[in-house]
PDB file of N, CA and C in Angstrom:
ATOM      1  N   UNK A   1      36.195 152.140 303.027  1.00  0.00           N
ATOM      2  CA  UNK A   1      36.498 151.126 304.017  1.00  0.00           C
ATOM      3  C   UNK A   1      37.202 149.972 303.319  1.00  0.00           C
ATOM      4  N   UNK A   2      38.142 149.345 303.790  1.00  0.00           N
ATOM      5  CA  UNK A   2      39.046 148.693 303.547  1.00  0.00           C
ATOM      6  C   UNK A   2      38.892 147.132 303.843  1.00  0.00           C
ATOM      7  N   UNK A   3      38.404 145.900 303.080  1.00  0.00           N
ATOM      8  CA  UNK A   3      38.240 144.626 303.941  1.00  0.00           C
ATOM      9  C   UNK A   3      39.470 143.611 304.533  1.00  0.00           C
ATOM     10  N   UNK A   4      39.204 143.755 305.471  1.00  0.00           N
ATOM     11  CA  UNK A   4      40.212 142.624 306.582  1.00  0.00           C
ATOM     12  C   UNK A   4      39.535 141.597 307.116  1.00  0.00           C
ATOM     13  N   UNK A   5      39.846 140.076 307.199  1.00  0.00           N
ATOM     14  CA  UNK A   5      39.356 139.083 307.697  1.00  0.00           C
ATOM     15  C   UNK A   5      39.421 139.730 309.047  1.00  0.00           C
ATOM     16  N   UNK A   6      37.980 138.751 309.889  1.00  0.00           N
ATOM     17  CA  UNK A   6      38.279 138.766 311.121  1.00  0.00           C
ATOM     18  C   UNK A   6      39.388 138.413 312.121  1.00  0.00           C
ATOM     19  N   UNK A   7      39.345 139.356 313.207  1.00  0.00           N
ATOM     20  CA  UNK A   7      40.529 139.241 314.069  1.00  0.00           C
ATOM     21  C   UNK A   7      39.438 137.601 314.855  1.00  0.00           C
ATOM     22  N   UNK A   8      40.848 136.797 316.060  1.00  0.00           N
ATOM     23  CA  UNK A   8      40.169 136.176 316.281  1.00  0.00           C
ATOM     24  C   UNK A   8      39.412 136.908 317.657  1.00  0.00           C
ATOM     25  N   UNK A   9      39.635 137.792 318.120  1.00  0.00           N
ATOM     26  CA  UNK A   9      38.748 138.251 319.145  1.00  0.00           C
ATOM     27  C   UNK A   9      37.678 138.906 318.639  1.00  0.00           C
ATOM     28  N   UNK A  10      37.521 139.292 317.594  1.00  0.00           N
ATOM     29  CA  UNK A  10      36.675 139.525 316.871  1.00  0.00           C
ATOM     30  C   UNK A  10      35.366 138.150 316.686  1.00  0.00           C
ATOM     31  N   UNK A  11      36.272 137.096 315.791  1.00  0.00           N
ATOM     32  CA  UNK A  11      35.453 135.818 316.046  1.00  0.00           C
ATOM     33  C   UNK A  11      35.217 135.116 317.489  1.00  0.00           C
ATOM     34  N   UNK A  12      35.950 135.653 318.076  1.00  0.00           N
ATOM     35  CA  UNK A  12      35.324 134.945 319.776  1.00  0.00           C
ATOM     36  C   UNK A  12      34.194 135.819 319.750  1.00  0.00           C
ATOM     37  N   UNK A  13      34.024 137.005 319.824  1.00  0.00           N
ATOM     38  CA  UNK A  13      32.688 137.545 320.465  1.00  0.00           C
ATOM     39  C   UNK A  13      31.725 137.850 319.229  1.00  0.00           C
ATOM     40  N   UNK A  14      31.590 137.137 318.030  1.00  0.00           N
ATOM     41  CA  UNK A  14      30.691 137.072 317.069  1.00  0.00           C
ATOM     42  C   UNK A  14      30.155 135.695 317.463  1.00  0.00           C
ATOM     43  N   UNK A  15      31.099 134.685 317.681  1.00  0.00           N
ATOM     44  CA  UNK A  15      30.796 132.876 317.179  1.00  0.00           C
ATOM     45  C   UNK A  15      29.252 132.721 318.411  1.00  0.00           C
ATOM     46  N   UNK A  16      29.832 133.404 319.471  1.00  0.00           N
ATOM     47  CA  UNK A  16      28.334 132.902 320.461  1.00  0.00           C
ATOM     48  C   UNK A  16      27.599 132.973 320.250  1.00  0.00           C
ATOM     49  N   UNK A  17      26.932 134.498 319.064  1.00  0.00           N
ATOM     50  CA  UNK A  17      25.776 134.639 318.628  1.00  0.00           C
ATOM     51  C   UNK A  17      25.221 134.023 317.815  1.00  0.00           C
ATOM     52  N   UNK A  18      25.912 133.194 316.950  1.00  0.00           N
ATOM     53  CA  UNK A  18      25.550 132.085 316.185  1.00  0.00           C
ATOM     54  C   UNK A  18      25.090 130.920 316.043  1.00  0.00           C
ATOM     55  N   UNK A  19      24.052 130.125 315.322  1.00  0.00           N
ATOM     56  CA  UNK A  19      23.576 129.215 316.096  1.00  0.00           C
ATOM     57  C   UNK A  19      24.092 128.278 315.824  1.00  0.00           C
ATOM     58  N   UNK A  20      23.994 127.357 316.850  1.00  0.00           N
ATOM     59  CA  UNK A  20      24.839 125.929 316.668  1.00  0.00           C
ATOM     60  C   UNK A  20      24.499 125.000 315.430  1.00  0.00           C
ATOM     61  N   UNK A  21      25.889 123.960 315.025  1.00  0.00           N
ATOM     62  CA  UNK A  21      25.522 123.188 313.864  1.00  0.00           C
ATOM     63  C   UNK A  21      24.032 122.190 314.249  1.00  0.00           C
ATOM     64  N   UNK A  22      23.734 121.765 313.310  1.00  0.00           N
ATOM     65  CA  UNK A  22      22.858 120.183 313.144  1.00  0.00           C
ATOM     66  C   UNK A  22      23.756 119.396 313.668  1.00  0.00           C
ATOM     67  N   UNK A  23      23.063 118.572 314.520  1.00  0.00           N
ATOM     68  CA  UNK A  23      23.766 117.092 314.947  1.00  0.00           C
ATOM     69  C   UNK A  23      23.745 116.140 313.720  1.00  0.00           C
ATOM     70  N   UNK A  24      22.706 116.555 313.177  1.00  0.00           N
ATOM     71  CA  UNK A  24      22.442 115.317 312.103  1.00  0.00           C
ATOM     72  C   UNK A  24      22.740 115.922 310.750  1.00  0.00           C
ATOM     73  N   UNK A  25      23.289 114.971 309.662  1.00  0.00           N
ATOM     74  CA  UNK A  25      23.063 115.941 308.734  1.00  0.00           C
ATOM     75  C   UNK A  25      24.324 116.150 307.960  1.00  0.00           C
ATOM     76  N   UNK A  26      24.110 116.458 306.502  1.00  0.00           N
ATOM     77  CA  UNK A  26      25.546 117.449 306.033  1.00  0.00           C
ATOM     78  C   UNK A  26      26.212 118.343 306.947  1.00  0.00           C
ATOM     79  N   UNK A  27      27.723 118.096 307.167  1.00  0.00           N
ATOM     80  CA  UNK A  27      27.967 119.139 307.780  1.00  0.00           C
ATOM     81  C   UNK A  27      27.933 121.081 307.006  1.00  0.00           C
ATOM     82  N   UNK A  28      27.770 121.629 307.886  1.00  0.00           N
ATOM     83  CA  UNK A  28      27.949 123.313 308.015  1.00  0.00           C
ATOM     84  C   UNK A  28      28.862 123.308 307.470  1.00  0.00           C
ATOM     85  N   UNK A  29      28.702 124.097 306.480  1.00  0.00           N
ATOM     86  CA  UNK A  29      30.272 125.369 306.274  1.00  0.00           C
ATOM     87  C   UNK A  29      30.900 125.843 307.087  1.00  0.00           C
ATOM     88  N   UNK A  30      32.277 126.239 307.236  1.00  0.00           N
ATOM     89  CA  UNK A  30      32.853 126.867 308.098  1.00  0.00           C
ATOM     90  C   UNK A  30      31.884 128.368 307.926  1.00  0.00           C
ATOM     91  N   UNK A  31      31.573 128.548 309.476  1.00  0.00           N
ATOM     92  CA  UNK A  31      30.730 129.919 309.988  1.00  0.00           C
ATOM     93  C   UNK A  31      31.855 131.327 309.451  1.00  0.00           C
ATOM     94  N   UNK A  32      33.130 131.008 310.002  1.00  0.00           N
ATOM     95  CA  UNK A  32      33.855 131.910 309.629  1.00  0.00           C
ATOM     96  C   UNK A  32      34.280 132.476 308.642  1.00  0.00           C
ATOM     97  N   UNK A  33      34.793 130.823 307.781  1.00  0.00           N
ATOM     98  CA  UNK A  33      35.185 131.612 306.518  1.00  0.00           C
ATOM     99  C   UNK A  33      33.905 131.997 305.648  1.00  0.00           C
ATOM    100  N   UNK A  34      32.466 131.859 305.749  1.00  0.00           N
ATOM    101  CA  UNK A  34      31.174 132.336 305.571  1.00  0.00           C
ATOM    102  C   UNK A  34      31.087 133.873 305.396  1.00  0.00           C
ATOM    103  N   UNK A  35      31.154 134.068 307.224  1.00  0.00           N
ATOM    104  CA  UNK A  35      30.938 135.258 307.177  1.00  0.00           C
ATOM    105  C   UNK A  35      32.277 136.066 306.791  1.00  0.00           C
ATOM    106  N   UNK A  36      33.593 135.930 306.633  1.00  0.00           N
ATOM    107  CA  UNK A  36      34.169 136.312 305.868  1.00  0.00           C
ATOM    108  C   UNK A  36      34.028 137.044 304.812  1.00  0.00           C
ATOM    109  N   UNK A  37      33.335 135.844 304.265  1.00  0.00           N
ATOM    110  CA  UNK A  37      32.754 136.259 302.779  1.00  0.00           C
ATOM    111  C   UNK A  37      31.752 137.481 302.487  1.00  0.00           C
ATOM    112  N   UNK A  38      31.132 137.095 303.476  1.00  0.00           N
ATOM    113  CA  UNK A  38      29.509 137.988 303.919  1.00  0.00           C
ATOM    114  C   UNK A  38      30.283 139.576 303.754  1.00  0.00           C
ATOM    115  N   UNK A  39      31.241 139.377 304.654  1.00  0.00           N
ATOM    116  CA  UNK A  39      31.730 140.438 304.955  1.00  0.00           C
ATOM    117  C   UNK A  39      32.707 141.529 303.615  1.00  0.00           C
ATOM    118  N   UNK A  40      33.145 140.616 302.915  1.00  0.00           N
ATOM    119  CA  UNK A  40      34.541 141.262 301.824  1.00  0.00           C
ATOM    120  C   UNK A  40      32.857 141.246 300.627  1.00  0.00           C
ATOM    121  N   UNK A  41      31.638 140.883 300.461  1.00  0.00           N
ATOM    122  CA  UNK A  41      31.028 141.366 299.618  1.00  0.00           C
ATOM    123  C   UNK A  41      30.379 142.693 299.986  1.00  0.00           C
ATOM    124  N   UNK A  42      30.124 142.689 300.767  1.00  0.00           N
ATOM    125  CA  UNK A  42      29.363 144.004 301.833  1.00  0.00           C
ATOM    126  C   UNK A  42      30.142 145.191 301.904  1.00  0.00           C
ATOM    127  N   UNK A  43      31.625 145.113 302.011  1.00  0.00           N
ATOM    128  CA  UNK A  43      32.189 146.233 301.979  1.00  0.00           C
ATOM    129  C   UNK A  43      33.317 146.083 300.626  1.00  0.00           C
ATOM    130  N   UNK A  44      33.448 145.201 299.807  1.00  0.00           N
ATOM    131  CA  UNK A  44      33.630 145.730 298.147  1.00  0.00           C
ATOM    132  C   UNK A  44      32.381 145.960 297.309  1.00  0.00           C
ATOM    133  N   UNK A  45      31.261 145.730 297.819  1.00  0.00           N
ATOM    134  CA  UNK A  45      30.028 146.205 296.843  1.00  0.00           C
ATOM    135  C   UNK A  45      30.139 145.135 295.387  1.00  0.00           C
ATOM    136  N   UNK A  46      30.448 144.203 295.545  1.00  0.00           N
ATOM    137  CA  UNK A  46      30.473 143.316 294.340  1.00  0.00           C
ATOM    138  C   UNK A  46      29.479 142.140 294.367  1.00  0.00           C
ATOM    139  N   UNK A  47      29.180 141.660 293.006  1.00  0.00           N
ATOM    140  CA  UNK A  47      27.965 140.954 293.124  1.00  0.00           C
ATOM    141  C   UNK A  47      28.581 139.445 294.161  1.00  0.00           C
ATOM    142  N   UNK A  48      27.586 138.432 294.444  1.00  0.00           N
ATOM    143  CA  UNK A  48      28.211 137.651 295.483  1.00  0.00           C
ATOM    144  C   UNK A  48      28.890 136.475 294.623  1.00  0.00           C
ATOM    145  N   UNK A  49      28.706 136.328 293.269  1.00  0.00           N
ATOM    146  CA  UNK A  49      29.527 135.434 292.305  1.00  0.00           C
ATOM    147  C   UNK A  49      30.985 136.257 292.701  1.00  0.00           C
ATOM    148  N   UNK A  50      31.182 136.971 292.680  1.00  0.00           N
ATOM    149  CA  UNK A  50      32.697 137.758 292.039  1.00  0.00           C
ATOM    150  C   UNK A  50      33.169 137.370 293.902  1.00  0.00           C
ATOM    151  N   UNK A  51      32.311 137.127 295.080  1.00  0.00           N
ATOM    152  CA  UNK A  51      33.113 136.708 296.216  1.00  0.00           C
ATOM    153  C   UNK A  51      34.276 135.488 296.070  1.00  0.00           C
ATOM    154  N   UNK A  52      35.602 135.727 296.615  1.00  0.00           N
ATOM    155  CA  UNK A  52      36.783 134.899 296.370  1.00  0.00           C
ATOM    156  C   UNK A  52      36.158 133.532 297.064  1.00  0.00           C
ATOM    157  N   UNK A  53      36.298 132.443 296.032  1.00  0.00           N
ATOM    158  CA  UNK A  53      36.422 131.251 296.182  1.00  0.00           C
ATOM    159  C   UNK A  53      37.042 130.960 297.742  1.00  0.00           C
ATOM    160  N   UNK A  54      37.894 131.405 298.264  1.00  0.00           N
ATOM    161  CA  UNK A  54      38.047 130.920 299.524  1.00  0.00           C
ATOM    162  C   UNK A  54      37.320 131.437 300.704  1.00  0.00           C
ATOM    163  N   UNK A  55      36.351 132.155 300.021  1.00  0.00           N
ATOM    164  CA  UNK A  55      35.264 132.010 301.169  1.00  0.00           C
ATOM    165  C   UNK A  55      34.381 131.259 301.349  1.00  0.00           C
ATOM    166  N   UNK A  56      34.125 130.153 300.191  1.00  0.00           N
ATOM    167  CA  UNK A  56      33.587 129.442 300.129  1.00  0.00           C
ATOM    168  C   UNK A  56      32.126 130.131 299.151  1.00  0.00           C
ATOM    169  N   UNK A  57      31.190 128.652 299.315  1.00  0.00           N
ATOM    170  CA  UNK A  57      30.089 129.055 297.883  1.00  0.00           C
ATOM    171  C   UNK A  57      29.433 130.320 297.977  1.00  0.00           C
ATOM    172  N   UNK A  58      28.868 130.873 297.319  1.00  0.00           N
ATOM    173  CA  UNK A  58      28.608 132.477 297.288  1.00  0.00           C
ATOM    174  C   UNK A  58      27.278 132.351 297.656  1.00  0.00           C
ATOM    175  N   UNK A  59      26.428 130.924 297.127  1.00  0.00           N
ATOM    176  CA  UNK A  59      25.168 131.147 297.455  1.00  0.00           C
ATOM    177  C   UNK A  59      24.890 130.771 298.870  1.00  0.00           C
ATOM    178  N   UNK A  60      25.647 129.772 299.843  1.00  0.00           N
ATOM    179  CA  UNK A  60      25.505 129.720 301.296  1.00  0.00           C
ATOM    180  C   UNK A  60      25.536 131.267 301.489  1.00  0.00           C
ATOM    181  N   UNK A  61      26.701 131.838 301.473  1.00  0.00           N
ATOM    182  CA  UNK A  61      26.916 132.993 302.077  1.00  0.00           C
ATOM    183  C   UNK A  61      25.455 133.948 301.754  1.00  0.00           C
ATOM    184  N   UNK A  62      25.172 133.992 300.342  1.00  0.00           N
ATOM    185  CA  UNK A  62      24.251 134.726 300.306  1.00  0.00           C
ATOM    186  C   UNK A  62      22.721 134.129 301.578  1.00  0.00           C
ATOM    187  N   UNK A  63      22.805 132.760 301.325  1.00  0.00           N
ATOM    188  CA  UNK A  63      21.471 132.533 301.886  1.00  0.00           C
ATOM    189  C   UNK A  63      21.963 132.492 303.749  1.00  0.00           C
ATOM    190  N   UNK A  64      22.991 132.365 303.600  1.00  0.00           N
ATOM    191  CA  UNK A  64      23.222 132.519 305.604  1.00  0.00           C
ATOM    192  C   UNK A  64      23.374 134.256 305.910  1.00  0.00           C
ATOM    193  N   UNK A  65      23.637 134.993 305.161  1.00  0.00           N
ATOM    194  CA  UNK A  65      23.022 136.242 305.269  1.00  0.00           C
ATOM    195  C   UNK A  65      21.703 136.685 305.595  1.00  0.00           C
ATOM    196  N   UNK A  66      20.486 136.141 304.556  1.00  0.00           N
ATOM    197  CA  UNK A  66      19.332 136.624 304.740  1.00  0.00           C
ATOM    198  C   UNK A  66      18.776 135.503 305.584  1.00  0.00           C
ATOM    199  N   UNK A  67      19.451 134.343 306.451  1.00  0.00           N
ATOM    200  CA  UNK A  67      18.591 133.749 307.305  1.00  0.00           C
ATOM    201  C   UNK A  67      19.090 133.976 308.595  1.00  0.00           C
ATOM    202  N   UNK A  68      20.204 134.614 308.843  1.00  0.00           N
ATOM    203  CA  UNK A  68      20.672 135.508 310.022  1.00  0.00           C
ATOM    204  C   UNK A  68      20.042 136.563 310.303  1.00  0.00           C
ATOM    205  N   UNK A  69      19.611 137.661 309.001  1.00  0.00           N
ATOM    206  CA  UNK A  69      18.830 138.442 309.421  1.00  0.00           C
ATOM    207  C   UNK A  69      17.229 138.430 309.915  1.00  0.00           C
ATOM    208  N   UNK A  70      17.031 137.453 309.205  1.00  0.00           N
ATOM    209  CA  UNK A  70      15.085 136.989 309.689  1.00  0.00           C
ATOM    210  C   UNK A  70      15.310 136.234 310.866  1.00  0.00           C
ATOM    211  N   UNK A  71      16.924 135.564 311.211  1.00  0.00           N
ATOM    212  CA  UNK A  71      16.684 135.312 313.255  1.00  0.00           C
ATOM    213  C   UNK A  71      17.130 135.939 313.997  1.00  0.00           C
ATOM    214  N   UNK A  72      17.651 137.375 313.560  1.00  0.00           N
ATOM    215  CA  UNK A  72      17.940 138.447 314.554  1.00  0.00           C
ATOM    216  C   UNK A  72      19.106 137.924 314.953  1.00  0.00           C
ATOM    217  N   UNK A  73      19.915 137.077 314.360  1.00  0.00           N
ATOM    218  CA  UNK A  73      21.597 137.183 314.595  1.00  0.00           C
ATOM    219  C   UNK A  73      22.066 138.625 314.241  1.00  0.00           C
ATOM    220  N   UNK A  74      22.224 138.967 313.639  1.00  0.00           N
ATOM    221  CA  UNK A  74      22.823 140.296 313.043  1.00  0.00           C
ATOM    222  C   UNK A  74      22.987 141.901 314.594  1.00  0.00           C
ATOM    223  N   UNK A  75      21.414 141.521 314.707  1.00  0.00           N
ATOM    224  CA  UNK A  75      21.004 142.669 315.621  1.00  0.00           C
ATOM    225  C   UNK A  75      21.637 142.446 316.981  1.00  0.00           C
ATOM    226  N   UNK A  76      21.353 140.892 317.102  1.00  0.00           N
ATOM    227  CA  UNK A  76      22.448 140.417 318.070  1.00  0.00           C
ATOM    228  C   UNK A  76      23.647 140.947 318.861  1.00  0.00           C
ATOM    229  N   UNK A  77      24.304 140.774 317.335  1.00  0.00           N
ATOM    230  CA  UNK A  77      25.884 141.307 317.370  1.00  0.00           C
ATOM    231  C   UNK A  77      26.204 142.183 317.361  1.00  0.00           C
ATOM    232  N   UNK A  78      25.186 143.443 316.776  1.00  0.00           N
ATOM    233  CA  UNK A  78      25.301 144.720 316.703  1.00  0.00           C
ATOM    234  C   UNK A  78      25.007 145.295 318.379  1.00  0.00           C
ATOM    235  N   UNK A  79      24.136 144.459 318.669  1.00  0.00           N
ATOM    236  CA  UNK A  79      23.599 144.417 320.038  1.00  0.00           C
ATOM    237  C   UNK A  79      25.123 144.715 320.989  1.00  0.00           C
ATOM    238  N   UNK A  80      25.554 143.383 320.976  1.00  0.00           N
ATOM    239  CA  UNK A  80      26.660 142.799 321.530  1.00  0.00           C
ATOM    240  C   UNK A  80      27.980 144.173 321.482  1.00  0.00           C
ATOM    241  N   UNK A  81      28.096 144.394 320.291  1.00  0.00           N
ATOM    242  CA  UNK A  81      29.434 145.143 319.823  1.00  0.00           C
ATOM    243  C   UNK A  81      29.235 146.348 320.805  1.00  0.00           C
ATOM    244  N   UNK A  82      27.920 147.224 320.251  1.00  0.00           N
ATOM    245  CA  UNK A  82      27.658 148.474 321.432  1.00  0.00           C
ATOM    246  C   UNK A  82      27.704 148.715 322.805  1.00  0.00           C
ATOM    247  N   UNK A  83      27.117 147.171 323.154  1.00  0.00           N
ATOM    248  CA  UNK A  83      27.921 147.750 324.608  1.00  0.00           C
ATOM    249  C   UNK A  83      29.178 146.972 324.829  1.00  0.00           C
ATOM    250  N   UNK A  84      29.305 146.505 324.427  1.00  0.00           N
ATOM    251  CA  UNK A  84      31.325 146.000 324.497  1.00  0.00           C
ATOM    252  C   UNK A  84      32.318 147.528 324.115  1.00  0.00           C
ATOM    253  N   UNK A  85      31.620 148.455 322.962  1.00  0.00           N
ATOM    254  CA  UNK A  85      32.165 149.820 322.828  1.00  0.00           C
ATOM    255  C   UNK A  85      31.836 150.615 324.102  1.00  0.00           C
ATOM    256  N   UNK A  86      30.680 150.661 324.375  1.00  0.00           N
ATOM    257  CA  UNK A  86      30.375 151.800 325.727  1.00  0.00           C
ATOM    258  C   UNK A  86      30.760 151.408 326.999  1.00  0.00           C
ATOM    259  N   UNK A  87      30.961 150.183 327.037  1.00  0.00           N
ATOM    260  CA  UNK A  87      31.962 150.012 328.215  1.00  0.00           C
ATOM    261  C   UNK A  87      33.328 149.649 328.384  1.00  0.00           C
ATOM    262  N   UNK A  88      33.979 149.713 327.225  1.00  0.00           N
ATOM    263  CA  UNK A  88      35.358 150.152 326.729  1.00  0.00           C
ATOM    264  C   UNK A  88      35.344 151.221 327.054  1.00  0.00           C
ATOM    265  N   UNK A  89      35.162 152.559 326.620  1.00  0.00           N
ATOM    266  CA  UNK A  89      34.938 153.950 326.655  1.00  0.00           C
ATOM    267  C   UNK A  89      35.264 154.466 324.841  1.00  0.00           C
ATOM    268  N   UNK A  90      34.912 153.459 324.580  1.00  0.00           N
ATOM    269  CA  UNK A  90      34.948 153.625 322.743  1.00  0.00           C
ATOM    270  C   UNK A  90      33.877 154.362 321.968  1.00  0.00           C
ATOM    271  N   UNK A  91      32.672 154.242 322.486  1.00  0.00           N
ATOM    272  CA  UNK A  91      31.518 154.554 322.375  1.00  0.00           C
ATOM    273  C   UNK A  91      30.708 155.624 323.744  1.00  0.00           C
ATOM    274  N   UNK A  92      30.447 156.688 323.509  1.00  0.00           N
ATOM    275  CA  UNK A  92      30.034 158.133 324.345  1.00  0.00           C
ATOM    276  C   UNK A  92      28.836 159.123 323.648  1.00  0.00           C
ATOM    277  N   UNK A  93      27.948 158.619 324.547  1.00  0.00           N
ATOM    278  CA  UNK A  93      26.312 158.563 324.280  1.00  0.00           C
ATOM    279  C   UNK A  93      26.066 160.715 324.570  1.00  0.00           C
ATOM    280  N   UNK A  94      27.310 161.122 325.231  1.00  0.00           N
ATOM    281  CA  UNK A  94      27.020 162.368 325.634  1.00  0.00           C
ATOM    282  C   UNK A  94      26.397 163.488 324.933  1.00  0.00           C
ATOM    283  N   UNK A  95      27.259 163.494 322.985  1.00  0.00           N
ATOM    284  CA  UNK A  95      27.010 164.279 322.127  1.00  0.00           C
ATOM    285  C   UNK A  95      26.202 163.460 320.844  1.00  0.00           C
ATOM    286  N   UNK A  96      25.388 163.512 320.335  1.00  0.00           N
ATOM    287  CA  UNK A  96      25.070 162.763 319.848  1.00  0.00           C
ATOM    288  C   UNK A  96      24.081 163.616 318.416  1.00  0.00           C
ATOM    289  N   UNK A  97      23.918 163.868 317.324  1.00  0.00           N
ATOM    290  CA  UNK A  97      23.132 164.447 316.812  1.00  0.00           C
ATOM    291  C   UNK A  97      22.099 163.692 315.834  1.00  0.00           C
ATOM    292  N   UNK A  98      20.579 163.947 315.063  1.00  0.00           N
ATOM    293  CA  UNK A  98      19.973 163.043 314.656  1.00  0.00           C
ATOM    294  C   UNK A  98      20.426 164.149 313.200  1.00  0.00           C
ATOM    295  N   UNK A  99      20.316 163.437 312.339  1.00  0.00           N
ATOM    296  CA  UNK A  99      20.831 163.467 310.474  1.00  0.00           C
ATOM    297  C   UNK A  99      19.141 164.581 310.003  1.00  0.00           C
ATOM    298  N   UNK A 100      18.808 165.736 309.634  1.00  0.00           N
ATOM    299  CA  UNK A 100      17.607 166.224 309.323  1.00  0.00           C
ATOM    300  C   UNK A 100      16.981 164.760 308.022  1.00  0.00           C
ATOM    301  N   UNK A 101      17.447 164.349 307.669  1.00  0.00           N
ATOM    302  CA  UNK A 101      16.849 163.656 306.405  1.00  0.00           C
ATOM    303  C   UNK A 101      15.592 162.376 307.047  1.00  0.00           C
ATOM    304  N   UNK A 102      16.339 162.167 308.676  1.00  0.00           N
ATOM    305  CA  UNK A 102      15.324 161.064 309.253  1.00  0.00           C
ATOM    306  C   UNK A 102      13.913 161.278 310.006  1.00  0.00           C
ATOM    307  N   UNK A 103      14.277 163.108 310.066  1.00  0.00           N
ATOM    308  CA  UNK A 103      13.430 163.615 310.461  1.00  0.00           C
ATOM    309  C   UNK A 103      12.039 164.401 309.165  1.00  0.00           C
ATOM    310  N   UNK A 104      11.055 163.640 309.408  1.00  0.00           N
ATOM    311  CA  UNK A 104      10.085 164.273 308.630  1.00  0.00           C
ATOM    312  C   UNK A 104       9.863 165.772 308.692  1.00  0.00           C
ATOM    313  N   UNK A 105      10.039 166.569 307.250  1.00  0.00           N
ATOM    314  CA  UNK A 105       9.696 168.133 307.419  1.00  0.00           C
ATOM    315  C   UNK A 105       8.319 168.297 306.803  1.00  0.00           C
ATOM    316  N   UNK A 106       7.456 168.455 307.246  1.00  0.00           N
ATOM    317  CA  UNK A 106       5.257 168.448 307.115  1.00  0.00           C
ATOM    318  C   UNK A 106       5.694 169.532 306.736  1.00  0.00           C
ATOM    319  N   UNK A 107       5.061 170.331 305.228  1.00  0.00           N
ATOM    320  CA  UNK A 107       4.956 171.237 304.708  1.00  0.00           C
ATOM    321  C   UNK A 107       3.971 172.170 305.474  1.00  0.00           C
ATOM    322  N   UNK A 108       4.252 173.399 305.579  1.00  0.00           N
ATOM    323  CA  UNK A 108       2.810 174.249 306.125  1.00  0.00           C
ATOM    324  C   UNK A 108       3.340 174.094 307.696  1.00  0.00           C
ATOM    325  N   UNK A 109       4.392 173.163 308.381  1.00  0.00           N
ATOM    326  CA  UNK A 109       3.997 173.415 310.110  1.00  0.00           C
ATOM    327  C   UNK A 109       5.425 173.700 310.451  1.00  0.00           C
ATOM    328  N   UNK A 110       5.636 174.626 311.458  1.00  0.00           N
ATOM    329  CA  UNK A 110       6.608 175.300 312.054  1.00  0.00           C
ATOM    330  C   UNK A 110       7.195 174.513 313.427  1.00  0.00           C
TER     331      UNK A 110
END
C-alpha cells in the first residue's frame, strides 16, 4: 500500500468524528496534518521519530493515536466509512467468507 495525504472529501467525512478543540488553552495541532502523519507511519511501518517533520511532532501524533483509540474515534470512522461503502454499492455483504485461523480448531471434535 502506497501513502497519499488525505483527499479533502476524505477529510470532510473524517473531521466530524473528531473532537472539538479546547476553548481555553494552547492551541491544537492541526487535526489533519496529525493524522496525516498517523497515517504515512501506519502504512510505511517506520518508527514515529523517522515520521516527516511536516506532519508535525511525532509524539502528538503518537499520543493522539492512542487517545483516539481509548474514545472510540477510530471505530467511529471505520463505523462511518462502511456504510458510506454499502450504500455507494462499494461494499456487498452477499459473499463473504470467515479466514479458518479466526476460527478455533478443539482437538478431538468433529
Amino acid at each position: 500500500m502506497q501513502f497519499t495525504e488525505l483527499t479533502d472529501k476524505q477529510w470532510e467525512t473524517i473531521q466530524k468524528h473528531l473532537p472539538k478543540p479546547a476553548s481555553t488553552g494552547r492551541p491544537r495541532s492541526n487535526d489533519r496534518m496529525i493524522l496525516n502523519g498517523i497515517i504515512y507511519v501506519l502504512i510505511a511501518g517506520c518508527r514515529w521519530n523517522e515520521m516527516p517533520k511536516r506532519y508535525g511532532d511525532d509524539s502528538t501524533a503518537n499520543r493522539r493515536l492512542n487517545k483516539w483509540q481509548q474514545n472510540g474515534i477510530w471505530k467511529n470512522i471505520l463505523s462511518d466509512a462502511i456504510k458510506s461503502a454499502y450504500k455507494s454499492g462499494k461494499l456487498n455483504l452477499e459473499k463473504i467468507s470467515v479466514d479458518s485461523s479466526s476460527v478455533a480448531a478443539k482437538k478431538g471434535e468433529t
